[in-house]
PDB file of N, CA and C in Angstrom:
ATOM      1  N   UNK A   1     -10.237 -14.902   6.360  1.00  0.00           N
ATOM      2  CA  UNK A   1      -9.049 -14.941   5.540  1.00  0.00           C
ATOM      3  C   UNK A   1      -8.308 -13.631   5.727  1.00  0.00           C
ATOM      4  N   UNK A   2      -6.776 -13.549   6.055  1.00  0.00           N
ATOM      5  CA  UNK A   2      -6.163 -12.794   5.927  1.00  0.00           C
ATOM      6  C   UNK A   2      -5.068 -12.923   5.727  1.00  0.00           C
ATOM      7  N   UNK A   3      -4.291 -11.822   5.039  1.00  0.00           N
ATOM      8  CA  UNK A   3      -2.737 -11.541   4.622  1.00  0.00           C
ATOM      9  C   UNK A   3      -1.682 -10.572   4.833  1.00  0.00           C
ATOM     10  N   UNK A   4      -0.306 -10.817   4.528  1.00  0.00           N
ATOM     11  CA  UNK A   4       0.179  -9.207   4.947  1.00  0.00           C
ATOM     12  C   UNK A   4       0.792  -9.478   3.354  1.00  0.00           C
ATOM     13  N   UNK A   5       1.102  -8.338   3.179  1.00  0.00           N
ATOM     14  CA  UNK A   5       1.572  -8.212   1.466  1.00  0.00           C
ATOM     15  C   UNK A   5       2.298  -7.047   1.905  1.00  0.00           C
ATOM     16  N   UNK A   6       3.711  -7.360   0.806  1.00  0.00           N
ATOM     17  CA  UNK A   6       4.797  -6.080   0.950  1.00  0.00           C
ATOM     18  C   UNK A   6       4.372  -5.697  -0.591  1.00  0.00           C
ATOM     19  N   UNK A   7       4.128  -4.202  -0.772  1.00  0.00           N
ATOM     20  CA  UNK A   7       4.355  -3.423  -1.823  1.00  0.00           C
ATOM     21  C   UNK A   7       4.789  -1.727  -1.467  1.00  0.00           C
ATOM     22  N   UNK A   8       5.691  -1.416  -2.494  1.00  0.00           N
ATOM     23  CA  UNK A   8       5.771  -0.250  -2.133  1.00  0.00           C
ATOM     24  C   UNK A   8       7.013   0.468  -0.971  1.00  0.00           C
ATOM     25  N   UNK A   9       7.640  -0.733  -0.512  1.00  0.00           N
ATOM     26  CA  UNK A   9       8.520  -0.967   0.739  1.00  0.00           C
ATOM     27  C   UNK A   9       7.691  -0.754   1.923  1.00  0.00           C
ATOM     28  N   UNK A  10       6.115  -0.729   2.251  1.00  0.00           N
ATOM     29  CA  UNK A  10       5.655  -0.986   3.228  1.00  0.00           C
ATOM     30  C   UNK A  10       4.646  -2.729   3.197  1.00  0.00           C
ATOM     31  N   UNK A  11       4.746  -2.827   4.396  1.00  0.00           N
ATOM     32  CA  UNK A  11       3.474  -3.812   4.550  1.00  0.00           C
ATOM     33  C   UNK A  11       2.061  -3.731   5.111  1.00  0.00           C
ATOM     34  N   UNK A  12       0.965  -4.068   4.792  1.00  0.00           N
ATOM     35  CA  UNK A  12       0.118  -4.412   5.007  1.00  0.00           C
ATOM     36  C   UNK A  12      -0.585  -5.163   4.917  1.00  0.00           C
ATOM     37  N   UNK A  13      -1.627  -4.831   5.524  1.00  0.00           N
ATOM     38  CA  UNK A  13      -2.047  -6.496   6.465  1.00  0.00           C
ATOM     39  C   UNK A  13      -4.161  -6.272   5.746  1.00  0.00           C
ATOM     40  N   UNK A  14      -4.506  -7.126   4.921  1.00  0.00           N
ATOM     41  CA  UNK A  14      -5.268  -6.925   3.902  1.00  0.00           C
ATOM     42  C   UNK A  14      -6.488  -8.338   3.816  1.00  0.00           C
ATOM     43  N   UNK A  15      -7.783  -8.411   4.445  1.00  0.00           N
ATOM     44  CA  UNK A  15      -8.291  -9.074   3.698  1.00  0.00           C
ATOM     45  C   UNK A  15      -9.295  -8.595   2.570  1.00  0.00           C
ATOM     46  N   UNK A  16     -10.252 -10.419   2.143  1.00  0.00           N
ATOM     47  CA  UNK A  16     -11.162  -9.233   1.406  1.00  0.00           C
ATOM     48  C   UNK A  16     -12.417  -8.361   1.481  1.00  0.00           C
ATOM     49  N   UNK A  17     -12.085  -7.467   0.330  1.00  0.00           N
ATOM     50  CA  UNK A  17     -13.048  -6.287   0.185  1.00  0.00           C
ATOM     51  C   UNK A  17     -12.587  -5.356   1.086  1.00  0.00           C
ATOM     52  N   UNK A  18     -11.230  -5.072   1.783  1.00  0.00           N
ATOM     53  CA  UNK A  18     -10.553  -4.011   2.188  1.00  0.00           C
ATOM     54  C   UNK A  18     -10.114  -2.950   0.734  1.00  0.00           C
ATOM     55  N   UNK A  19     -10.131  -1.881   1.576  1.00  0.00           N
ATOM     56  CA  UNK A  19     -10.047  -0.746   0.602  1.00  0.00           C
ATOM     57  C   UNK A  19      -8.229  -0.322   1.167  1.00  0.00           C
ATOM     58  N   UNK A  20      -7.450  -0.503   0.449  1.00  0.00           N
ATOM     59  CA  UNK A  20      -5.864   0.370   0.931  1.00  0.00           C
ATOM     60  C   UNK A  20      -5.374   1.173   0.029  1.00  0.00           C
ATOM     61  N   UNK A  21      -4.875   1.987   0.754  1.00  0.00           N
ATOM     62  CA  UNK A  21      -3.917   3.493   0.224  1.00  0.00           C
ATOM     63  C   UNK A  21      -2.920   2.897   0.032  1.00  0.00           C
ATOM     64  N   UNK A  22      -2.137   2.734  -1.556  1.00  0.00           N
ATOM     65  CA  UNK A  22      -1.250   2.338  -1.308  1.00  0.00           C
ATOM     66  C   UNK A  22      -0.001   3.165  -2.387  1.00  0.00           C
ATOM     67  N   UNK A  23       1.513   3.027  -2.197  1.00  0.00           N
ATOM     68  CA  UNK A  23       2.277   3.850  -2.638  1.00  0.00           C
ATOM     69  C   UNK A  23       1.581   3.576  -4.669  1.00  0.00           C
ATOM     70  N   UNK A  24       2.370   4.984  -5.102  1.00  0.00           N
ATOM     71  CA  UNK A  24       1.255   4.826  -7.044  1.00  0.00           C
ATOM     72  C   UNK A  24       1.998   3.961  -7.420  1.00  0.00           C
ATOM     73  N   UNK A  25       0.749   3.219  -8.157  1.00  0.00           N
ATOM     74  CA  UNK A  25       1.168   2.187  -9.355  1.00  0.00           C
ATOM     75  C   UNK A  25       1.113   2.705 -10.963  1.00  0.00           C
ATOM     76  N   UNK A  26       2.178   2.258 -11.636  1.00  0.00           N
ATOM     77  CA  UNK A  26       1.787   2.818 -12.735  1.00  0.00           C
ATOM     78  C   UNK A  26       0.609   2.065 -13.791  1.00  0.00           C
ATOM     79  N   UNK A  27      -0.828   1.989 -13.384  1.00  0.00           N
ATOM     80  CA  UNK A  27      -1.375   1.330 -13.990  1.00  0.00           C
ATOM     81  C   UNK A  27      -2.618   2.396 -14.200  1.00  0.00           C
ATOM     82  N   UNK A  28      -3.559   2.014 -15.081  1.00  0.00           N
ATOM     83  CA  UNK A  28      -5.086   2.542 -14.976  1.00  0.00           C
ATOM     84  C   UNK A  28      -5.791   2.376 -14.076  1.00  0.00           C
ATOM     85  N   UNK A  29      -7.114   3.127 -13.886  1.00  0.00           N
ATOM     86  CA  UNK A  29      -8.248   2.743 -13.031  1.00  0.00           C
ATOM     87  C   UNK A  29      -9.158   1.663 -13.435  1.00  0.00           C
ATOM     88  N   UNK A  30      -9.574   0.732 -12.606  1.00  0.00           N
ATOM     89  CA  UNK A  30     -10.593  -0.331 -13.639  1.00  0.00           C
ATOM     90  C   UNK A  30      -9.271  -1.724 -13.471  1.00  0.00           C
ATOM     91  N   UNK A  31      -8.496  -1.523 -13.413  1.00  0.00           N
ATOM     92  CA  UNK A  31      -7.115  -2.866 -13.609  1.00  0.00           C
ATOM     93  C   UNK A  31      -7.575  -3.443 -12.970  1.00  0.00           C
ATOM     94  N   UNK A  32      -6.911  -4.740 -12.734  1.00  0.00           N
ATOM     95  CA  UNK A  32      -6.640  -5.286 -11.480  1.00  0.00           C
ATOM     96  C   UNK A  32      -5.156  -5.712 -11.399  1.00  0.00           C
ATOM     97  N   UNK A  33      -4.512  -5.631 -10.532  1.00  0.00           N
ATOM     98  CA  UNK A  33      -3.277  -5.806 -10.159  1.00  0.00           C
ATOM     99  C   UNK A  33      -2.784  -7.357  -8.982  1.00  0.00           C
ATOM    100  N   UNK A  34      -2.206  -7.556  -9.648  1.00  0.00           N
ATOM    101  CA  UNK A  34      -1.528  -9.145  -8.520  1.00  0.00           C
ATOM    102  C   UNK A  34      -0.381  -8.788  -7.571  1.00  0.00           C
ATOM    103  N   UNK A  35      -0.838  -9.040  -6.565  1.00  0.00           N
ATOM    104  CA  UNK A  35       0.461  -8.769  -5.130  1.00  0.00           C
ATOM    105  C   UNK A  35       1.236 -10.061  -5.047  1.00  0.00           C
ATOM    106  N   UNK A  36       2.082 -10.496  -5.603  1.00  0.00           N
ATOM    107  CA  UNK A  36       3.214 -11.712  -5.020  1.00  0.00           C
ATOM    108  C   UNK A  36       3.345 -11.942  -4.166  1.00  0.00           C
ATOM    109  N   UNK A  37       4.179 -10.883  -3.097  1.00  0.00           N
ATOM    110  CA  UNK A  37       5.212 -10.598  -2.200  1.00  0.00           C
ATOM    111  C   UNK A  37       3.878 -10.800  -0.973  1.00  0.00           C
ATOM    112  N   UNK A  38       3.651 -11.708  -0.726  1.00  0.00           N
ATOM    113  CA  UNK A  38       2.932 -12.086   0.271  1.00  0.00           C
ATOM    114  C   UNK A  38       3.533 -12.506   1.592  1.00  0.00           C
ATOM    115  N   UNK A  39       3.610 -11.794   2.919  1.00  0.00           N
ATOM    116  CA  UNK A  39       4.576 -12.244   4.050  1.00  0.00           C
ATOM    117  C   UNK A  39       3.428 -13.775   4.573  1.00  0.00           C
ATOM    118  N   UNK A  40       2.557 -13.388   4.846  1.00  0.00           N
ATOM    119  CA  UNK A  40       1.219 -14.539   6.117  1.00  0.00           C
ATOM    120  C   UNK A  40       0.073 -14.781   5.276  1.00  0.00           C
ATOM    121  N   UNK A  41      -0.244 -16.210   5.436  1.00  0.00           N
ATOM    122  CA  UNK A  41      -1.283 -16.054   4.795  1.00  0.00           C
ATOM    123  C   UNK A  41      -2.115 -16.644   6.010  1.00  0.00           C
ATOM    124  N   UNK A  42      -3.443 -16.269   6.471  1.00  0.00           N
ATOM    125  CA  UNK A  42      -4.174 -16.903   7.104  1.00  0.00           C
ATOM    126  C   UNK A  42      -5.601 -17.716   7.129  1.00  0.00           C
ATOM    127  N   UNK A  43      -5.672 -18.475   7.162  1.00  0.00           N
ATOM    128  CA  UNK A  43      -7.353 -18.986   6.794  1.00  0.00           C
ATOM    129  C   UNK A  43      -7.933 -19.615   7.796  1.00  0.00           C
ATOM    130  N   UNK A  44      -9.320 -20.080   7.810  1.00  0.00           N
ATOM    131  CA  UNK A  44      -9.733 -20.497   9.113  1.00  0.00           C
ATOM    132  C   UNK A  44      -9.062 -21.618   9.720  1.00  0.00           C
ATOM    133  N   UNK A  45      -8.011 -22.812   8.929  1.00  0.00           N
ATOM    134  CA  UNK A  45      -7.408 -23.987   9.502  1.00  0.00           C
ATOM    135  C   UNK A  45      -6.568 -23.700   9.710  1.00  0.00           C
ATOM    136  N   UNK A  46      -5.451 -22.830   9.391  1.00  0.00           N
ATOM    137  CA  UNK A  46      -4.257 -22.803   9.160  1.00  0.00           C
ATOM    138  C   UNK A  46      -3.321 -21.549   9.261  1.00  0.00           C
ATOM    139  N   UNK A  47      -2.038 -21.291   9.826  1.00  0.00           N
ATOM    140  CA  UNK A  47      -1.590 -19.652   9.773  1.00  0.00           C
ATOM    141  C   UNK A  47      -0.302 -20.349   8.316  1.00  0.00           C
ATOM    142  N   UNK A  48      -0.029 -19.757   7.372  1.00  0.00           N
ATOM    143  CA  UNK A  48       1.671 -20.271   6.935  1.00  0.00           C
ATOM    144  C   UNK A  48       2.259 -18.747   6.706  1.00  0.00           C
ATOM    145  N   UNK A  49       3.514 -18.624   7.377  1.00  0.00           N
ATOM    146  CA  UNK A  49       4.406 -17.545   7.514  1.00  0.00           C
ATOM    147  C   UNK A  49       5.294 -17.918   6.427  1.00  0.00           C
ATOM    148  N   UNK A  50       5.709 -17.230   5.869  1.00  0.00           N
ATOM    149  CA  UNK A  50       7.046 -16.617   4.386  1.00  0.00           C
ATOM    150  C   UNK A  50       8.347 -17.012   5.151  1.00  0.00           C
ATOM    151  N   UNK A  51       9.155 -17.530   4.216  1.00  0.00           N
ATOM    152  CA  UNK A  51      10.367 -17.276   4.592  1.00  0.00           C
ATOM    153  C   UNK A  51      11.209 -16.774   3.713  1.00  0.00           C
ATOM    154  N   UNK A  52      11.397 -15.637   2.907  1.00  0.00           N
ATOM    155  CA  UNK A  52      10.275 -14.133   3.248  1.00  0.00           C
ATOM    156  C   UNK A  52       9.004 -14.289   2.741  1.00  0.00           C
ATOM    157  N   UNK A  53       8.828 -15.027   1.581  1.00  0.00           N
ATOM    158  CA  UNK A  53       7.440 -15.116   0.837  1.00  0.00           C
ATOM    159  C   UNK A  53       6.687 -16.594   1.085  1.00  0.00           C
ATOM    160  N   UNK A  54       5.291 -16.474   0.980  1.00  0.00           N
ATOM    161  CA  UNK A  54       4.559 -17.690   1.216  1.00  0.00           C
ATOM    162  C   UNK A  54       4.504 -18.253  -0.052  1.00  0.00           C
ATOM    163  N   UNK A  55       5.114 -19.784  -0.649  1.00  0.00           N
ATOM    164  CA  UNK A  55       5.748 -19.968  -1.531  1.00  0.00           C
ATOM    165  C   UNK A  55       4.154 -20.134  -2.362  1.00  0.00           C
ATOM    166  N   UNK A  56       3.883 -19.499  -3.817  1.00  0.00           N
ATOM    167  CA  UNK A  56       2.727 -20.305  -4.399  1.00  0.00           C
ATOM    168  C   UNK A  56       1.067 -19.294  -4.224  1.00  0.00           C
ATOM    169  N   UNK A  57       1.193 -18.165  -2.948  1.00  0.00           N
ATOM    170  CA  UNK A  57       0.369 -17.609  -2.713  1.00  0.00           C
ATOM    171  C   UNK A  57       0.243 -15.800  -3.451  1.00  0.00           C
ATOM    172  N   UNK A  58      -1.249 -15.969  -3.745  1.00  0.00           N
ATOM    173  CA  UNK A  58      -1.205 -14.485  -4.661  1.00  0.00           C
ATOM    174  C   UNK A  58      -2.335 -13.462  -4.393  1.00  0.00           C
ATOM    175  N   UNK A  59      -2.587 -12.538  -3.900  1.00  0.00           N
ATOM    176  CA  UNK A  59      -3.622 -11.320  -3.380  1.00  0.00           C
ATOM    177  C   UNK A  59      -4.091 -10.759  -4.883  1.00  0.00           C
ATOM    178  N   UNK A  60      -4.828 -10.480  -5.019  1.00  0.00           N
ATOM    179  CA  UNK A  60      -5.559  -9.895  -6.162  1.00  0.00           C
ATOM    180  C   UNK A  60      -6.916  -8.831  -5.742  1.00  0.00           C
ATOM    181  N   UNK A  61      -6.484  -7.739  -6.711  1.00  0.00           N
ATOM    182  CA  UNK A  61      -6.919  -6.907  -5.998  1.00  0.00           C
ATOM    183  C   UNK A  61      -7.519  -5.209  -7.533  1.00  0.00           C
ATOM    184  N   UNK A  62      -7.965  -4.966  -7.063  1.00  0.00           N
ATOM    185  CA  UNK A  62      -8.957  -3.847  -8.684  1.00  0.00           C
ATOM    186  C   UNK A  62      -8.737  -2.542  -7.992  1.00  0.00           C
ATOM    187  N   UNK A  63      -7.950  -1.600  -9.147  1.00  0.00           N
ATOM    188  CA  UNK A  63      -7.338  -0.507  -8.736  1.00  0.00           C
ATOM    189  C   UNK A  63      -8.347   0.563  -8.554  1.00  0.00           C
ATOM    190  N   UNK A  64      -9.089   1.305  -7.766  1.00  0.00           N
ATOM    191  CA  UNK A  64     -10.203   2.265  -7.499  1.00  0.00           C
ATOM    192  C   UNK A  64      -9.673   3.520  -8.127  1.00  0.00           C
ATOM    193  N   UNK A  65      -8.452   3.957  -7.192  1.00  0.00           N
ATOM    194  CA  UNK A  65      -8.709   5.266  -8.171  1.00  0.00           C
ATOM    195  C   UNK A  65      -7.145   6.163  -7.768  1.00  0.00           C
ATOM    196  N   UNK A  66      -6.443   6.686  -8.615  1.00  0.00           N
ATOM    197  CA  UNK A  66      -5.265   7.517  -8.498  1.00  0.00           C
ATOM    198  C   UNK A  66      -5.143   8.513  -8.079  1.00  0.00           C
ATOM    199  N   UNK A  67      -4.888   9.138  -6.917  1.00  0.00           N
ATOM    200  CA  UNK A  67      -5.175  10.149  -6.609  1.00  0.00           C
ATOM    201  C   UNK A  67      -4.081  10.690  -5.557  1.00  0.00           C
ATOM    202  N   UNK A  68      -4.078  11.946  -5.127  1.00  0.00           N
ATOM    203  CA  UNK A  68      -2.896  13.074  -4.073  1.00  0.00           C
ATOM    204  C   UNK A  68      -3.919  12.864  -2.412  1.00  0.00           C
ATOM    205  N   UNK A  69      -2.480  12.683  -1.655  1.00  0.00           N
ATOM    206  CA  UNK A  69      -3.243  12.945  -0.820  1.00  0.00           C
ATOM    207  C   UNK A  69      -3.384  14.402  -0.270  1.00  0.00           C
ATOM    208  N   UNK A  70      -3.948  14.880   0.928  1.00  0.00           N
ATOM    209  CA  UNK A  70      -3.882  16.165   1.016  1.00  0.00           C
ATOM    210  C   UNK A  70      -2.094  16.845   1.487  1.00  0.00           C
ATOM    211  N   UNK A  71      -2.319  18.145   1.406  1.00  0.00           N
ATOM    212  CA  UNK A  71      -0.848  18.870   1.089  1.00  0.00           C
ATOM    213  C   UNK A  71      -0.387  18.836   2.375  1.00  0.00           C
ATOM    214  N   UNK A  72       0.735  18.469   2.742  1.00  0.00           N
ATOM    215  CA  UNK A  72       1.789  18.389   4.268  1.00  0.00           C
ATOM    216  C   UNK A  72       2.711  19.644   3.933  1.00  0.00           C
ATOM    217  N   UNK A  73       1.915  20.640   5.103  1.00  0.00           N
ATOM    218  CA  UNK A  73       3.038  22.082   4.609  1.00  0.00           C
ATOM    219  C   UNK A  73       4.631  21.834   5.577  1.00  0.00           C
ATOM    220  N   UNK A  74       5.370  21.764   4.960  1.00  0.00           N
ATOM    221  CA  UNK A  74       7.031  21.859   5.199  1.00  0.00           C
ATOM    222  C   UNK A  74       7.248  23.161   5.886  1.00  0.00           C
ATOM    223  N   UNK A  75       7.764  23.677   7.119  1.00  0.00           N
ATOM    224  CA  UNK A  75       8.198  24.824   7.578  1.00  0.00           C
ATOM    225  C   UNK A  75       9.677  24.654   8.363  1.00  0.00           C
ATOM    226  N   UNK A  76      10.768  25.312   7.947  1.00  0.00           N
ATOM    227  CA  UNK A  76      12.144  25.630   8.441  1.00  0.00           C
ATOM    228  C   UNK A  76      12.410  26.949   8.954  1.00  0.00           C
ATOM    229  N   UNK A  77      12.922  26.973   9.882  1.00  0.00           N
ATOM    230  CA  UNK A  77      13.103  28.418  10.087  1.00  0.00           C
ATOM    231  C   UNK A  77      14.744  28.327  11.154  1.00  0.00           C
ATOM    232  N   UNK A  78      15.838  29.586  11.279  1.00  0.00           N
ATOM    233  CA  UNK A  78      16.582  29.279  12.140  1.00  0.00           C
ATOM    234  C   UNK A  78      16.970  31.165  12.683  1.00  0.00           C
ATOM    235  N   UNK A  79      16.117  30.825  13.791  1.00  0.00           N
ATOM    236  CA  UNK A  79      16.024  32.106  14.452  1.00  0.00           C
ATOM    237  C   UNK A  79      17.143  32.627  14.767  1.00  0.00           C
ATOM    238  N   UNK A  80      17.229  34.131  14.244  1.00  0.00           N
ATOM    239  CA  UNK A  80      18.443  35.473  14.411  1.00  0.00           C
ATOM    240  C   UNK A  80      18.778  35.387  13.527  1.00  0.00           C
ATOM    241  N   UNK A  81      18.514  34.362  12.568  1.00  0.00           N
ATOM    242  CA  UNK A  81      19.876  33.903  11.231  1.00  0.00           C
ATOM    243  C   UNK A  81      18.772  34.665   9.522  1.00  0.00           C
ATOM    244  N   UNK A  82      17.557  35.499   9.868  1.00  0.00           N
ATOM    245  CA  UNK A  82      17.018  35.613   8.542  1.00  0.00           C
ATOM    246  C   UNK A  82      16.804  34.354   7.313  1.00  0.00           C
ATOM    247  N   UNK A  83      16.330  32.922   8.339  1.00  0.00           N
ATOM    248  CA  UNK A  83      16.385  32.246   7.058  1.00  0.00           C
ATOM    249  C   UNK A  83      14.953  31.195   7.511  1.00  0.00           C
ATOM    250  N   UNK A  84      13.876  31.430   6.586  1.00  0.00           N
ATOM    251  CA  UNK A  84      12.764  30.985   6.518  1.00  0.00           C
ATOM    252  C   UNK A  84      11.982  30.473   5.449  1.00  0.00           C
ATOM    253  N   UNK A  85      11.844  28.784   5.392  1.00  0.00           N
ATOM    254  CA  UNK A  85      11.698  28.173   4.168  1.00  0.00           C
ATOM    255  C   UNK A  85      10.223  27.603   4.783  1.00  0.00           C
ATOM    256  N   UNK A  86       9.436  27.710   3.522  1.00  0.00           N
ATOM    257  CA  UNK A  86       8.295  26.979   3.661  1.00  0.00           C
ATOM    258  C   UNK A  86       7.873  26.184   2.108  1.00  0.00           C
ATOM    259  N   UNK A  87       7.580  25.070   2.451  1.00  0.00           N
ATOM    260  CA  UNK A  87       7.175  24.898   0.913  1.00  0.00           C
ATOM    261  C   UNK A  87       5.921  23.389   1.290  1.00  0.00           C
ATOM    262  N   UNK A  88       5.617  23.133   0.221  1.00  0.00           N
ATOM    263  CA  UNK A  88       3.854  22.195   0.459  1.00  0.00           C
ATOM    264  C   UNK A  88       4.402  21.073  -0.473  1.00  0.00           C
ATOM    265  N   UNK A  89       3.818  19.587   0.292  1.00  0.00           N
ATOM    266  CA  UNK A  89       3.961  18.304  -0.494  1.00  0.00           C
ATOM    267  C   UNK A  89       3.008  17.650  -0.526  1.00  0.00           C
ATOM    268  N   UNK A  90       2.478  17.348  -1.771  1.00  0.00           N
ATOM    269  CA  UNK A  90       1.293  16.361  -2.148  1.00  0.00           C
ATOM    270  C   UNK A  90       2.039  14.923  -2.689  1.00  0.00           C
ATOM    271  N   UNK A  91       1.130  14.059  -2.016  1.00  0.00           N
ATOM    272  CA  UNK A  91       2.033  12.291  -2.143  1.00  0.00           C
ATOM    273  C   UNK A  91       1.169  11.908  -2.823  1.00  0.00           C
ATOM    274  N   UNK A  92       1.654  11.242  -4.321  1.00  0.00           N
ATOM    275  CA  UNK A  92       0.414  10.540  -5.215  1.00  0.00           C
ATOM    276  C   UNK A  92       0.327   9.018  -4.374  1.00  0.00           C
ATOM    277  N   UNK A  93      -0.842   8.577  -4.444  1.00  0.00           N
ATOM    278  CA  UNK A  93      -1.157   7.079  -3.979  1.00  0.00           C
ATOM    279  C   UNK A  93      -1.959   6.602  -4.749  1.00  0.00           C
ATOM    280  N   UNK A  94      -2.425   5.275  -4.769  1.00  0.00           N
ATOM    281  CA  UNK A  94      -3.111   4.368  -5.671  1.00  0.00           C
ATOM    282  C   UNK A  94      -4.226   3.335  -4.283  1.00  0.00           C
ATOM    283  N   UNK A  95      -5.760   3.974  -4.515  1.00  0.00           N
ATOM    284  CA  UNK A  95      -6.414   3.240  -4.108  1.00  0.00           C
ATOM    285  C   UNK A  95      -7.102   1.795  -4.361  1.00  0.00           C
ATOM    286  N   UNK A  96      -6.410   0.978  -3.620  1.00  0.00           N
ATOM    287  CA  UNK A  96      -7.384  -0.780  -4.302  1.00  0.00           C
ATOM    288  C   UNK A  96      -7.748  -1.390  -2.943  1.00  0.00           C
ATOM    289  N   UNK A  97      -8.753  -1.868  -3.685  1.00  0.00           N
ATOM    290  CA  UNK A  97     -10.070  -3.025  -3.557  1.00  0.00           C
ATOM    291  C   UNK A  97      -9.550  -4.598  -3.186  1.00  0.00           C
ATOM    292  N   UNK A  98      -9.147  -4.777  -2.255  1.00  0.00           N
ATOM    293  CA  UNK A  98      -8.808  -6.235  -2.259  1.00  0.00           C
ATOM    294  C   UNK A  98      -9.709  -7.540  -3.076  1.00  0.00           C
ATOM    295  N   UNK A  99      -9.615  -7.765  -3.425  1.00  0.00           N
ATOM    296  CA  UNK A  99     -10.764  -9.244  -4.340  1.00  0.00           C
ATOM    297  C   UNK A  99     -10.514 -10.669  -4.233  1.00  0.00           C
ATOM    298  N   UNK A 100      -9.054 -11.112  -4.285  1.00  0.00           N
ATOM    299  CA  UNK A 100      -9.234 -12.330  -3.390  1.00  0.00           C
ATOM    300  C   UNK A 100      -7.703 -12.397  -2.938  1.00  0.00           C
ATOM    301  N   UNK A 101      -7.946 -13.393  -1.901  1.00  0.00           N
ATOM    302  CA  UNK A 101      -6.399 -14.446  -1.495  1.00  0.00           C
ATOM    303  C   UNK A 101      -6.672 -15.640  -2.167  1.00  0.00           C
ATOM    304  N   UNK A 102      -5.285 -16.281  -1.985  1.00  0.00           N
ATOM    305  CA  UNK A 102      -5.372 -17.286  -2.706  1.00  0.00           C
ATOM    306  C   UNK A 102      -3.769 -18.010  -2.171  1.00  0.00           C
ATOM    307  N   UNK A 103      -3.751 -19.219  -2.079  1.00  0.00           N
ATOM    308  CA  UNK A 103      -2.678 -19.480  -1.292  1.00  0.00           C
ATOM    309  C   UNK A 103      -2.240 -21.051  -2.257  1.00  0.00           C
TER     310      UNK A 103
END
């Protein structure tokens, strides 16, 4: 069984008991959360593609854990000109547990 699911303005491609990084949700740890926006759904008989969404089909999935990823240091610089910027970005994400498809 597999799926692609849009959340977050990216897609991925998810069956179960996959673990994904995905953009933060505003929810608790322990939830479980429902993905709609399902593009493919696949199973052993059958592929059905979205036109955008697979009409009726729903990913379900238990939120692991909220967390930063590590820091992406930012560096600018424009030589002769005295001008040198540095600064550090941490991206919050939301780890889940895929648990089922369902179509």
């Amino acid at each position: 069984m597999l799926a692609v699911i849009k959340t977050g303005g990216k897609q991925y491609k998810v069956s179960p008991n996959d673990k994904i990084k995905i953009e933060k949700l505003d929810q608790e740890e322990g939830t479980e959360v429902v993905f709609d926006e399902v593009l493919l759904v696949e199973n052993e008989k059958d592929l059905l593609i979205g036109t955008p969404n697979v009409e009726g089909a729903k990913v379900t999935g238990k939120i692991i854990k909220q967390a930063r990823h590590p820091k992406v240091m930012i560096f600018k610089k424009k030589p002769k000109k005295r001008y040198k910027l540095k600064k550090g970005h941490k991206q919050y994400y939301t780890e889940v547990q895929i648990v089922d498809i369902k179509n």
